[in-house]
Protein backbone atom coordinates (compact mmCIF):
# COMPACT_ATOMS: atom_id res chain seq x y z
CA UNK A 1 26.52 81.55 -131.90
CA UNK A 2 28.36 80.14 -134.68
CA UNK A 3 28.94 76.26 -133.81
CA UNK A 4 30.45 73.99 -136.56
CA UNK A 5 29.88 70.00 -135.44
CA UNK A 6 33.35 68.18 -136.75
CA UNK A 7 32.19 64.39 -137.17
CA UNK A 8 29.10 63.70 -138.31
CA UNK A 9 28.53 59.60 -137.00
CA UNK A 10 26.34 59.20 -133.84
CA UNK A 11 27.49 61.26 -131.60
CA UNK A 12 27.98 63.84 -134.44
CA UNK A 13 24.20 63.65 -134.87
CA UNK A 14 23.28 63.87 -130.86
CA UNK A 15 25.69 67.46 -131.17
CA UNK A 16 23.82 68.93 -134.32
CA UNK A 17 19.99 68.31 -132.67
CA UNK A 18 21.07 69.88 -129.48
CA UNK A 19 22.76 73.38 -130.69
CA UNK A 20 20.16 73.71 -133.59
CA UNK A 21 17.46 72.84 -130.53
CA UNK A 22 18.95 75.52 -128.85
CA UNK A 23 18.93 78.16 -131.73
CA UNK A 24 22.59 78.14 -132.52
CA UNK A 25 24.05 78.86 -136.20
CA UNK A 26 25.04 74.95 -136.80
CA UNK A 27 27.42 73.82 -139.72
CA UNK A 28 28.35 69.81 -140.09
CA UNK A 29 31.86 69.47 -141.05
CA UNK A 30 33.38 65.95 -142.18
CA UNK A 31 36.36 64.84 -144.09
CA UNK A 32 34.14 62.29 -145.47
CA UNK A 33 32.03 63.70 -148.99
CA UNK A 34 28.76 61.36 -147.65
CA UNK A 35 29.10 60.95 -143.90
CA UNK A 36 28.11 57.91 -141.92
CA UNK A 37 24.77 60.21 -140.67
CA UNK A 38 22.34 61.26 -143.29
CA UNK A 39 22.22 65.04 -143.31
CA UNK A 40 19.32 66.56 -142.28
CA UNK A 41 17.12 68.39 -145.03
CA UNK A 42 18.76 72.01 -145.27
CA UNK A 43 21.71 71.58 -143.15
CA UNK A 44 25.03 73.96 -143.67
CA UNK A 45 28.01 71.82 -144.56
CA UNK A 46 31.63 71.74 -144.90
CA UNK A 47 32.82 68.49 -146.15
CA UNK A 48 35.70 66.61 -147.98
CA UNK A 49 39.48 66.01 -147.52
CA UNK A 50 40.90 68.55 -145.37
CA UNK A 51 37.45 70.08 -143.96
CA UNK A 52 38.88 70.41 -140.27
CA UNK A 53 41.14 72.70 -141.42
CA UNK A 54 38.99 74.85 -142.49
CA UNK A 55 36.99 76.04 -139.41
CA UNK A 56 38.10 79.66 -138.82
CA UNK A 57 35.45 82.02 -137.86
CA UNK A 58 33.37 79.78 -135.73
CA UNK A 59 32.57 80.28 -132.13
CA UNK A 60 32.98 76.85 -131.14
CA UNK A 61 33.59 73.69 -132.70
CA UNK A 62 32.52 70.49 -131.31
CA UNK A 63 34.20 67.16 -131.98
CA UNK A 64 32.99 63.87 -131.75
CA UNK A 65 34.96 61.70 -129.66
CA UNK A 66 37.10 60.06 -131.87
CA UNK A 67 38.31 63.13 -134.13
CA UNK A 68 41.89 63.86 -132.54
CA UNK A 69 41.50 67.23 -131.10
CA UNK A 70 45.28 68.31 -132.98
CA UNK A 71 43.83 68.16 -136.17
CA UNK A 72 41.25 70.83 -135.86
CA UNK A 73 42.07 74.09 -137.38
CA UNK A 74 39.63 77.19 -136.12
CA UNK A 75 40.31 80.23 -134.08
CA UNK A 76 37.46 79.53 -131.87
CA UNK A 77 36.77 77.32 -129.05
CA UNK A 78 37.25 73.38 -129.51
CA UNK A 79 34.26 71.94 -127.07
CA UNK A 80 32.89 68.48 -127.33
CA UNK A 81 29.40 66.64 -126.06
CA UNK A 82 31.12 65.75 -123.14
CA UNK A 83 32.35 68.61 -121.72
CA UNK A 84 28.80 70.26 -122.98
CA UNK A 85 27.02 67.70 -120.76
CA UNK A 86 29.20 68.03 -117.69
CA UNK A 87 29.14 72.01 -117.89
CA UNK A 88 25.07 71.07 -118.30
CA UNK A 89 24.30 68.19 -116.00
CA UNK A 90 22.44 68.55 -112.59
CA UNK A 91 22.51 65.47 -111.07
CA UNK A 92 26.10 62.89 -109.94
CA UNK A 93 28.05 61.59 -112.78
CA UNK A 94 29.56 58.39 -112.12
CA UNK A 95 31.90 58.30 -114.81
CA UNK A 96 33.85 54.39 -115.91
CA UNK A 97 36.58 54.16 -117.96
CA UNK A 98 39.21 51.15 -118.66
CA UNK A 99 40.70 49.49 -121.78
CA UNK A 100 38.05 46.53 -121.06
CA UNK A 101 34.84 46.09 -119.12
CA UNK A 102 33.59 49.93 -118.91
CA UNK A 103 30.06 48.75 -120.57
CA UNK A 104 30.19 45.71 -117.98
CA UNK A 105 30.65 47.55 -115.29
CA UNK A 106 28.29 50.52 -116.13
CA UNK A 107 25.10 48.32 -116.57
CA UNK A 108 26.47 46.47 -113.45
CA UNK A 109 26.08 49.75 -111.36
CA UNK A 110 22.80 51.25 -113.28
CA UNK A 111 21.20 47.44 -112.59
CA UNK A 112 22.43 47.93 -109.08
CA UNK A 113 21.59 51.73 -108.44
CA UNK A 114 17.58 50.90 -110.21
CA UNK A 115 17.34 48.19 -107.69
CA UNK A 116 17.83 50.52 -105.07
CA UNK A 117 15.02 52.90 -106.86
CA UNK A 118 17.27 55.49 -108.42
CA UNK A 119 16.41 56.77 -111.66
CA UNK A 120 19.72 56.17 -113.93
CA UNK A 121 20.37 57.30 -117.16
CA UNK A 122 23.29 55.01 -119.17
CA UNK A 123 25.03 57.45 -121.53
CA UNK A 124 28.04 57.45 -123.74
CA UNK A 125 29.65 54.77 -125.69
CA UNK A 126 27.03 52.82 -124.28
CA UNK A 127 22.94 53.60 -123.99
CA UNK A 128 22.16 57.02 -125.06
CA UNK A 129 24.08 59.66 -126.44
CA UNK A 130 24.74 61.98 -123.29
CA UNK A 131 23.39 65.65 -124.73
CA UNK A 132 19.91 63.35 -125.90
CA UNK A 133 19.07 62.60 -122.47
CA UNK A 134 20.13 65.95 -121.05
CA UNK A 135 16.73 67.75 -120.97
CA UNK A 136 15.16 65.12 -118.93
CA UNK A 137 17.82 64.46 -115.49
CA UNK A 138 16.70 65.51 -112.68
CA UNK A 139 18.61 66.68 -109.91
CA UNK A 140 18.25 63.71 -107.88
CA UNK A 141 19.28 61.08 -110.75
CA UNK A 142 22.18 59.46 -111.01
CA UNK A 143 24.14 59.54 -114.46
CA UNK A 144 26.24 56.51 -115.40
CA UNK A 145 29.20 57.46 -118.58
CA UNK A 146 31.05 55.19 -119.61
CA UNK A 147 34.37 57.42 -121.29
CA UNK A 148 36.78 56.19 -123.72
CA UNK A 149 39.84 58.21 -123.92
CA UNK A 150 38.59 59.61 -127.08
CA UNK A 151 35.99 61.67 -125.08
CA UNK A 152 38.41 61.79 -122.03
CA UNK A 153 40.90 63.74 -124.65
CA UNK A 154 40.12 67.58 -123.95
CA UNK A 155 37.82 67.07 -121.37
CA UNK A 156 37.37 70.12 -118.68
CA UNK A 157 35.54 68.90 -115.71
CA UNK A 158 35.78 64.74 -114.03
CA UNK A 159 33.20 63.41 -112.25
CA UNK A 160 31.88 63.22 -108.33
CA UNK A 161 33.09 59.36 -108.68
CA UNK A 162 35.43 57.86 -111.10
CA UNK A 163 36.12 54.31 -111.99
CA UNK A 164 39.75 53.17 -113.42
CA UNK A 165 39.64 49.71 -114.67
CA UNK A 166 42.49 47.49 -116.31
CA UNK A 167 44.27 49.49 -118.57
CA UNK A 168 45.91 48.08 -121.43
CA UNK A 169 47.53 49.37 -124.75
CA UNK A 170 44.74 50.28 -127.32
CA UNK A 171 44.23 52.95 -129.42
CA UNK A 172 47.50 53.54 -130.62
CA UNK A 173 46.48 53.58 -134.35
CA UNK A 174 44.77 57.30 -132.92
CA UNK A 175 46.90 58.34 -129.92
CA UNK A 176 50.47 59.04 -130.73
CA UNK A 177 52.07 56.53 -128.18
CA UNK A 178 51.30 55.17 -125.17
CA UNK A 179 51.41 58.19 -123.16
CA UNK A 180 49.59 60.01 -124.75
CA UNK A 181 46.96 57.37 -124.48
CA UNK A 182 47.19 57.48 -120.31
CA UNK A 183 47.28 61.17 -120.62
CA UNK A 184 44.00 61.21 -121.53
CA UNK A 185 42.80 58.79 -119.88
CA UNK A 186 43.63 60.53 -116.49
CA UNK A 187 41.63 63.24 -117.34
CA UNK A 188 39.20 61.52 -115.60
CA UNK A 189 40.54 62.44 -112.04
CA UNK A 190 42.54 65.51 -113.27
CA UNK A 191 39.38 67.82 -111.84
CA UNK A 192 38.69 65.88 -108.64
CA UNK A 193 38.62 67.01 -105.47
CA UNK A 194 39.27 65.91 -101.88
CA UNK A 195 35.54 65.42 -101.94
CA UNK A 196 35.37 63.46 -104.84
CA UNK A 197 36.29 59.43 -105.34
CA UNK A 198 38.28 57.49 -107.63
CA UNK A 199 37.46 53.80 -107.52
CA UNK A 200 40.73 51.75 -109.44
CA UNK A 201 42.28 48.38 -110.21
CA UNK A 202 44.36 47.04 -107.55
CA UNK A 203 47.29 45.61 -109.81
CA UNK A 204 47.54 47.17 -113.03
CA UNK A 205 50.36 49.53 -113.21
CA UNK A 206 48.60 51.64 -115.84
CA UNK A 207 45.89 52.54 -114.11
CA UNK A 208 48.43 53.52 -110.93
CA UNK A 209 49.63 55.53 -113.49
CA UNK A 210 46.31 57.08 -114.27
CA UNK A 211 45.07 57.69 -110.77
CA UNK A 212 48.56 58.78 -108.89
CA UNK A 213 48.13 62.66 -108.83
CA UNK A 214 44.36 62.29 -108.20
CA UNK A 215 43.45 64.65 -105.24
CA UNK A 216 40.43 62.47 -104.80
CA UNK A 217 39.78 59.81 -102.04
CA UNK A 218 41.05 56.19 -103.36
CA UNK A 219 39.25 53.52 -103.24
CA UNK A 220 41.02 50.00 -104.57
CA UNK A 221 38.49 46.93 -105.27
CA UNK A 222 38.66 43.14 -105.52
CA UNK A 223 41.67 42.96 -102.61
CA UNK A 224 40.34 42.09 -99.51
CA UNK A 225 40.85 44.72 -96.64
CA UNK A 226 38.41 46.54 -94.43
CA UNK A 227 37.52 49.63 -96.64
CA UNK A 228 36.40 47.99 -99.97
CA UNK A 229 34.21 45.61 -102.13
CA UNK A 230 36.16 41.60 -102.88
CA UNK A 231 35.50 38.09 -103.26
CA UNK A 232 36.08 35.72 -100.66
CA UNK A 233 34.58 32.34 -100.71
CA UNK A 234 32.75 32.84 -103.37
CA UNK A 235 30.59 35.82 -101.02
CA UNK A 236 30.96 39.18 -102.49
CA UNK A 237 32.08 41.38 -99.21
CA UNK A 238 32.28 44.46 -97.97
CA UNK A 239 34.17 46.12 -95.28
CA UNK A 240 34.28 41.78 -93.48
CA UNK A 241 30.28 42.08 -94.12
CA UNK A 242 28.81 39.34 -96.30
CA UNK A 243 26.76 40.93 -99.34
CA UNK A 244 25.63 38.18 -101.77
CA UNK A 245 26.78 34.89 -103.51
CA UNK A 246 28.80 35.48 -106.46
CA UNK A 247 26.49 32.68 -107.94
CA UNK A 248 23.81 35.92 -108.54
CA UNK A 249 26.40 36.94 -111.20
CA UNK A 250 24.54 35.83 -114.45
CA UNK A 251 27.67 36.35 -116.57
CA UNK A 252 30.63 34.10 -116.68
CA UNK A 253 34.34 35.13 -115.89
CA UNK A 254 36.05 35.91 -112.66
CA UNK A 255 37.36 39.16 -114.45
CA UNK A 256 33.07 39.95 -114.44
CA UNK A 257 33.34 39.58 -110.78
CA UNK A 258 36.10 41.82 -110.40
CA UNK A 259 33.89 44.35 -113.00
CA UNK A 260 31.20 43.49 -109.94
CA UNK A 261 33.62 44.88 -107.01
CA UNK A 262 33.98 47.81 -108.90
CA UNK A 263 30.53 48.52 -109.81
CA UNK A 264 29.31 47.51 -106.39
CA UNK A 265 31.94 49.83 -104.92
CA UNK A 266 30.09 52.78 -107.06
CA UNK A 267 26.63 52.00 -106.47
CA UNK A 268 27.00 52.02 -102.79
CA UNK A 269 28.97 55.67 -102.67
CA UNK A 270 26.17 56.85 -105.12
CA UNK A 271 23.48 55.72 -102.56
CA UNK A 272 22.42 52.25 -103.29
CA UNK A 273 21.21 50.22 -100.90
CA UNK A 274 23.22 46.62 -99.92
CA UNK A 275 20.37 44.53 -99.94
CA UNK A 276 19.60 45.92 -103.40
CA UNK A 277 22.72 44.79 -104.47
CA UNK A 278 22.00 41.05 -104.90
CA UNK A 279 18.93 41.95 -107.05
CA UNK A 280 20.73 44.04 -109.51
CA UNK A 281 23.64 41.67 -110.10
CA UNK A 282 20.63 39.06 -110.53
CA UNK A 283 19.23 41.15 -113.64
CA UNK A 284 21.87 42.23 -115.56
CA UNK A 285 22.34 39.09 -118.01
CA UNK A 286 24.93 40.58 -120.61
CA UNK A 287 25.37 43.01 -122.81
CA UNK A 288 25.41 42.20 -126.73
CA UNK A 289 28.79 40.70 -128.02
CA UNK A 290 30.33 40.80 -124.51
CA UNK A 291 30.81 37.26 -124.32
CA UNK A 292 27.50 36.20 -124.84
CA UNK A 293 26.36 32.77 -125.20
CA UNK A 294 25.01 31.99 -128.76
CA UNK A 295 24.05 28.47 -129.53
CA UNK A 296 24.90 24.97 -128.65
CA UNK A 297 25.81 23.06 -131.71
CA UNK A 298 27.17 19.16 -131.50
CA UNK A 299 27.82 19.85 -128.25
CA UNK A 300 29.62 22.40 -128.85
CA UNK A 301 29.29 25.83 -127.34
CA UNK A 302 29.54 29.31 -129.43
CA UNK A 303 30.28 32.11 -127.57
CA UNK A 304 30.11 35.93 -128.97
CA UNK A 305 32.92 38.05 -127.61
CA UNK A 306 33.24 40.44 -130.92
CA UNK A 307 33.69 43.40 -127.98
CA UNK A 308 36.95 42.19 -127.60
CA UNK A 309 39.24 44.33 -129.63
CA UNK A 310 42.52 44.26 -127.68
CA UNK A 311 44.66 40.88 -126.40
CA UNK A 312 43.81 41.53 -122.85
CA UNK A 313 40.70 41.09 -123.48
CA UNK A 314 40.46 37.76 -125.63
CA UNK A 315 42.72 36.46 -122.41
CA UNK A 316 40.22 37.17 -120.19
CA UNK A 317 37.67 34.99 -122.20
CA UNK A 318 39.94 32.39 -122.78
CA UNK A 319 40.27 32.69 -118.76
CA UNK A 320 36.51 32.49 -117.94
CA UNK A 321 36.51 29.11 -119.70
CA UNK A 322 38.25 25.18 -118.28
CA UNK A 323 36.56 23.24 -121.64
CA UNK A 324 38.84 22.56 -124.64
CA UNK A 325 38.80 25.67 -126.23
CA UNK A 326 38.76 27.42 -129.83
CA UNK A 327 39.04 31.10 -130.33
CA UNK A 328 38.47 33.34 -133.40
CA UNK A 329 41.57 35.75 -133.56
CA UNK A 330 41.99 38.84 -136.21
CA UNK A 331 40.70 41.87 -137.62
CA UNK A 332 41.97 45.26 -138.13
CA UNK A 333 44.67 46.33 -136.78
CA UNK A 334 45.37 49.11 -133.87
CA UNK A 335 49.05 48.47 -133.11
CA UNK A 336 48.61 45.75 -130.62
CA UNK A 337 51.22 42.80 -129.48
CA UNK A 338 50.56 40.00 -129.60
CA UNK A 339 52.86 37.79 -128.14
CA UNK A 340 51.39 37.15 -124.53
CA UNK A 341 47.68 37.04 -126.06
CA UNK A 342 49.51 33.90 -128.20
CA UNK A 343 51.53 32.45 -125.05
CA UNK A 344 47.81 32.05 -122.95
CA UNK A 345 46.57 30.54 -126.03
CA UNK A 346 49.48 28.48 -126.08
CA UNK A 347 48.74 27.92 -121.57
CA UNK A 348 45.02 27.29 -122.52
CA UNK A 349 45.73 24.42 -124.91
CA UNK A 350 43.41 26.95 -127.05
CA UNK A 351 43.36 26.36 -130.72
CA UNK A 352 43.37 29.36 -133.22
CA UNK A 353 41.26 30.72 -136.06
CA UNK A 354 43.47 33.76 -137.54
CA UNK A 355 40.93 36.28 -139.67
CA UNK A 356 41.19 39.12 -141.31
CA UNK A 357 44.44 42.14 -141.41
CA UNK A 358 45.83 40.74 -138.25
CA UNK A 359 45.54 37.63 -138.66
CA UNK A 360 48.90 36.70 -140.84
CA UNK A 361 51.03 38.07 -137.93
CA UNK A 362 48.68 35.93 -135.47
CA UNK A 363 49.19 33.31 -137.83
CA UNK A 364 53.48 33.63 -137.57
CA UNK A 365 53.31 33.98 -133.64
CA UNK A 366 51.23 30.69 -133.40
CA UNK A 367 53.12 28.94 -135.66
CA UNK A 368 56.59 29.95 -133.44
CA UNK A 369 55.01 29.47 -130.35
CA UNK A 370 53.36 26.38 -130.87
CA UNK A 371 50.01 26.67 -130.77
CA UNK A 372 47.54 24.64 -133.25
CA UNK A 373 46.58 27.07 -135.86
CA UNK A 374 44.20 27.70 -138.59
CA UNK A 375 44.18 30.54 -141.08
CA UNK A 376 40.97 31.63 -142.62
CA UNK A 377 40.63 34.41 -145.42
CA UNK A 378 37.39 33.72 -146.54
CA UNK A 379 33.74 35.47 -144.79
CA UNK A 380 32.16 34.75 -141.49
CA UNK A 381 30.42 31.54 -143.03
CA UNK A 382 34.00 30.06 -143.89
CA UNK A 383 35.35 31.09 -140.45
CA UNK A 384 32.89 29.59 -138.31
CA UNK A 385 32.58 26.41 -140.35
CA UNK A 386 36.61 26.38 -139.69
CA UNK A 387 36.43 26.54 -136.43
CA UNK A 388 33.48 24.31 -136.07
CA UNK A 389 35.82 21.79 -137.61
CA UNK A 390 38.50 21.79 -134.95
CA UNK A 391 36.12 22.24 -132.06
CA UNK A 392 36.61 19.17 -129.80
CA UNK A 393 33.39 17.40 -127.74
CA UNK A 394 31.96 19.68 -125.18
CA UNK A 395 34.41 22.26 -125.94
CA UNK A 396 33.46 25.96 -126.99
CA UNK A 397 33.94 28.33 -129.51
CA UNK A 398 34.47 31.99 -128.73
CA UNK A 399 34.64 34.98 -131.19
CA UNK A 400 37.66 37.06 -129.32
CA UNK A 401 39.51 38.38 -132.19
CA UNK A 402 41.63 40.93 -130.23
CA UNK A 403 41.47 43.29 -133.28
CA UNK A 404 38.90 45.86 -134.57
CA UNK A 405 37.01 45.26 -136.90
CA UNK A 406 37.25 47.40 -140.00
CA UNK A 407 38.89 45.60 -142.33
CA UNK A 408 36.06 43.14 -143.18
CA UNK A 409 32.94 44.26 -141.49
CA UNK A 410 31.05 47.46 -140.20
CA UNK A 411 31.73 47.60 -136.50
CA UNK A 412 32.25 45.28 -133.94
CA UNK A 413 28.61 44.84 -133.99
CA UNK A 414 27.92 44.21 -137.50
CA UNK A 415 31.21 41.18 -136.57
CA UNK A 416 29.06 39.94 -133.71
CA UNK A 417 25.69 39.55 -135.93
CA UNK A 418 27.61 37.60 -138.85
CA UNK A 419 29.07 35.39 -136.51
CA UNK A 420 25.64 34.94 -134.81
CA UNK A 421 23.69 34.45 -138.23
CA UNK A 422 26.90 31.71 -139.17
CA UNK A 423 26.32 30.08 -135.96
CA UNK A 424 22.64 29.59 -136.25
CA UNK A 425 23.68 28.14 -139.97
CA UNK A 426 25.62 25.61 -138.52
């Protein structure tokens, strides 16, 4: 079979090993003349401005996830990794996705499910690529995906149990609108069953949005009733039935508890035990640049939250936080507003650092809505040392910049590393 592999970064790279494993006829196509991936020794290639256009006569082609599915040209089948793996997989796919929290909440309910003695495998945009682990699930594993609505796009088949988080505008410098963005996202219960289970956010009207023609059994979490996971008293419950102390959380934030309800909530469909529950909330401690606790410096704590690429999620880590506060705001730009990120600044008494493509408009809206304000153009050095300077006595400092990152640095995790490496300058 003729299979061309449009996208050559990670993922990209997963796709070619496993359909030239296989024996397939395997071109790499990418609009970029020296993709992200060094090309392996040999390899048949298609690349340069306007490659996707150019894929007639191939059997299938296979995207990677964040190659808009429109722009492909071929008069063959358009397939991804994803819907490979799901057509492939023989064990239960739990499979998360949300605007914020999906890697959270994944590791929440592998921790959970491995306490119980299941063998998990953590795929997607976070662990392994999916079609990498493929050859070694067994039947009675348990899968955990976490899906963006990049590989949520075309996708054919949903999972036995889906989880909706908060949804929140993102994306929009990829999706046409809006719409199109919860479109795809609601893929994710599109294929479900009466047998199957969609676990979603109690409040956010997006993800009602997302989950309202699912045929699947709905499960809310974090409101207490008799059929679900919540918080009371600081006991995580379910169904009236004490579990564990929130205080076995090692992650700060109530929106990490209500991450917990959800993953809890999935774990104990997928089998886990309860008891095992309180042990696998115990040893999850984080996830890199998801909030994560850096260095104290004249008493003054630095938090790493360079995850954060949309406003709803630099107001949940102002919100996990009663010290004075300063947070690093600013990057690329996907089409966000900001205004309400900008009013809980301003309801935080938090002071701003405005970086990078963003950060000019930041910048205006602080400046309007009152909120103390400091605009930094120079590298990750210069920012931290600004914000260092405005950082009051036993306050903290939080990389949440609300933005990707693009415009100055590699990824998000290349943004999370500088800052680190300026922090430990300090």
């Amino acid at each position: 079979m003729k299979v061309a592999i449009a996208g050559y970064g990670i993922e990209g790279e997963s796709s070619y090993r496993y359909y030239a494993d296989r024996g397939d006829d395997v071109t790499i196509v990418d609009e970029n003349s020296a993709p992200k991936r060094p090309l392996p020794d040999g390899a048949n290639t298609i690349l340069g401005e306007g490659a996707f256009s150019r894929l007639h006569g191939f059997d299938l082609v296979v995207r990677t996830a964040g190659l808009n599915p429109g722009l492909i040209q071929t008069d063959g089948t358009i397939w991804s990794a994803t819907n490979e793996f799901f057509t492939r997989c023989p064990a239960l796919i739990i499979g998360v996705t949300g605007t914020k929290g999906k890697g959270t909440t994944c590791s929440l309910i592998a921790s959970i499910l491995r306490a119980s003695g299941r063998n998990v495998h953590l795929v997607g945009n976070i662990g392994t690529p999916a079609l990498d682990t493929l050859s070694s699930i067994q039947p009675d594993d348990v899968v955990v995906y976490e899906m963006s609505s990049f590989q949520l796009w075309d996708i054919k088949m949903s999972p036995k149990i889906a989880v909706v988080l908060m949804i929140e505008q993102d994306h929009l410098d990829v999706h046409a609108d809006m719409n199109e963005y919860l479109l795809a996202k609601s893929n994710i219960v599109k294929y479900q069953s009466s047998d199957d289970t969609v676990i979603y956010h109690p409040t956010n009207h997006n993800t009602a949005k997302v989950v309202e023609g699912a045929l699947s059994h709905k499960v809310r979490y974090a409101i207490p009733d008799d059929r679900q996971v919540y918080v009371r008293d600081d006991l995580f419950f379910i169904q009236n039935r004490p579990i564990c102390s929130v205080d076995a959380m090692q992650i700060p934030g109530a929106f990490n508890c209500e991450n917990a309800c959800a993953a809890i909530s999935a774990a104990l469909l997928a089998g886990a035990s309860v008891d095992a529950v309180e042990a696998g909330l115990r040893s999850f401690t984080g996830l890199p640049h998801r909030l994560k606790f850096v260095r104290e410096v004249n008493n003054v704590r630095y938090y790493d939250d360079s995850i954060a690429t949309t406003p709803g999620s630099a107001i949940a880590a102002l919100s996990a936080f009663t010290q004075p506060k300063v947070i690093i705001l600013g990057g690329s730009d996907k089409g966000a507003d900001y205004r309400t990120l900008i009013e809980a600044c301003r309801g935080a008494e938090a002071a701003v650092v405005a970086i990078g493509q963003t950060g000019g408009r930041i910048y205006d809206l602080c400046k309007e809505l009152g909120v103390s304000v400091h605009r930094e153009t120079g590298d990750m050095n210069a920012v931290v040392a600004a914000a260092s300077s405005i950082a009051k006595e036993n306050g903290v400092v939080i990389l949440s910049p609300a933005s990707a990152s693009f415009d100055q640095y590699k990824s998000y995790i290349d943004r999370g590393e500088q800052f680190t490496t300026a922090v430990g300058r300090l």
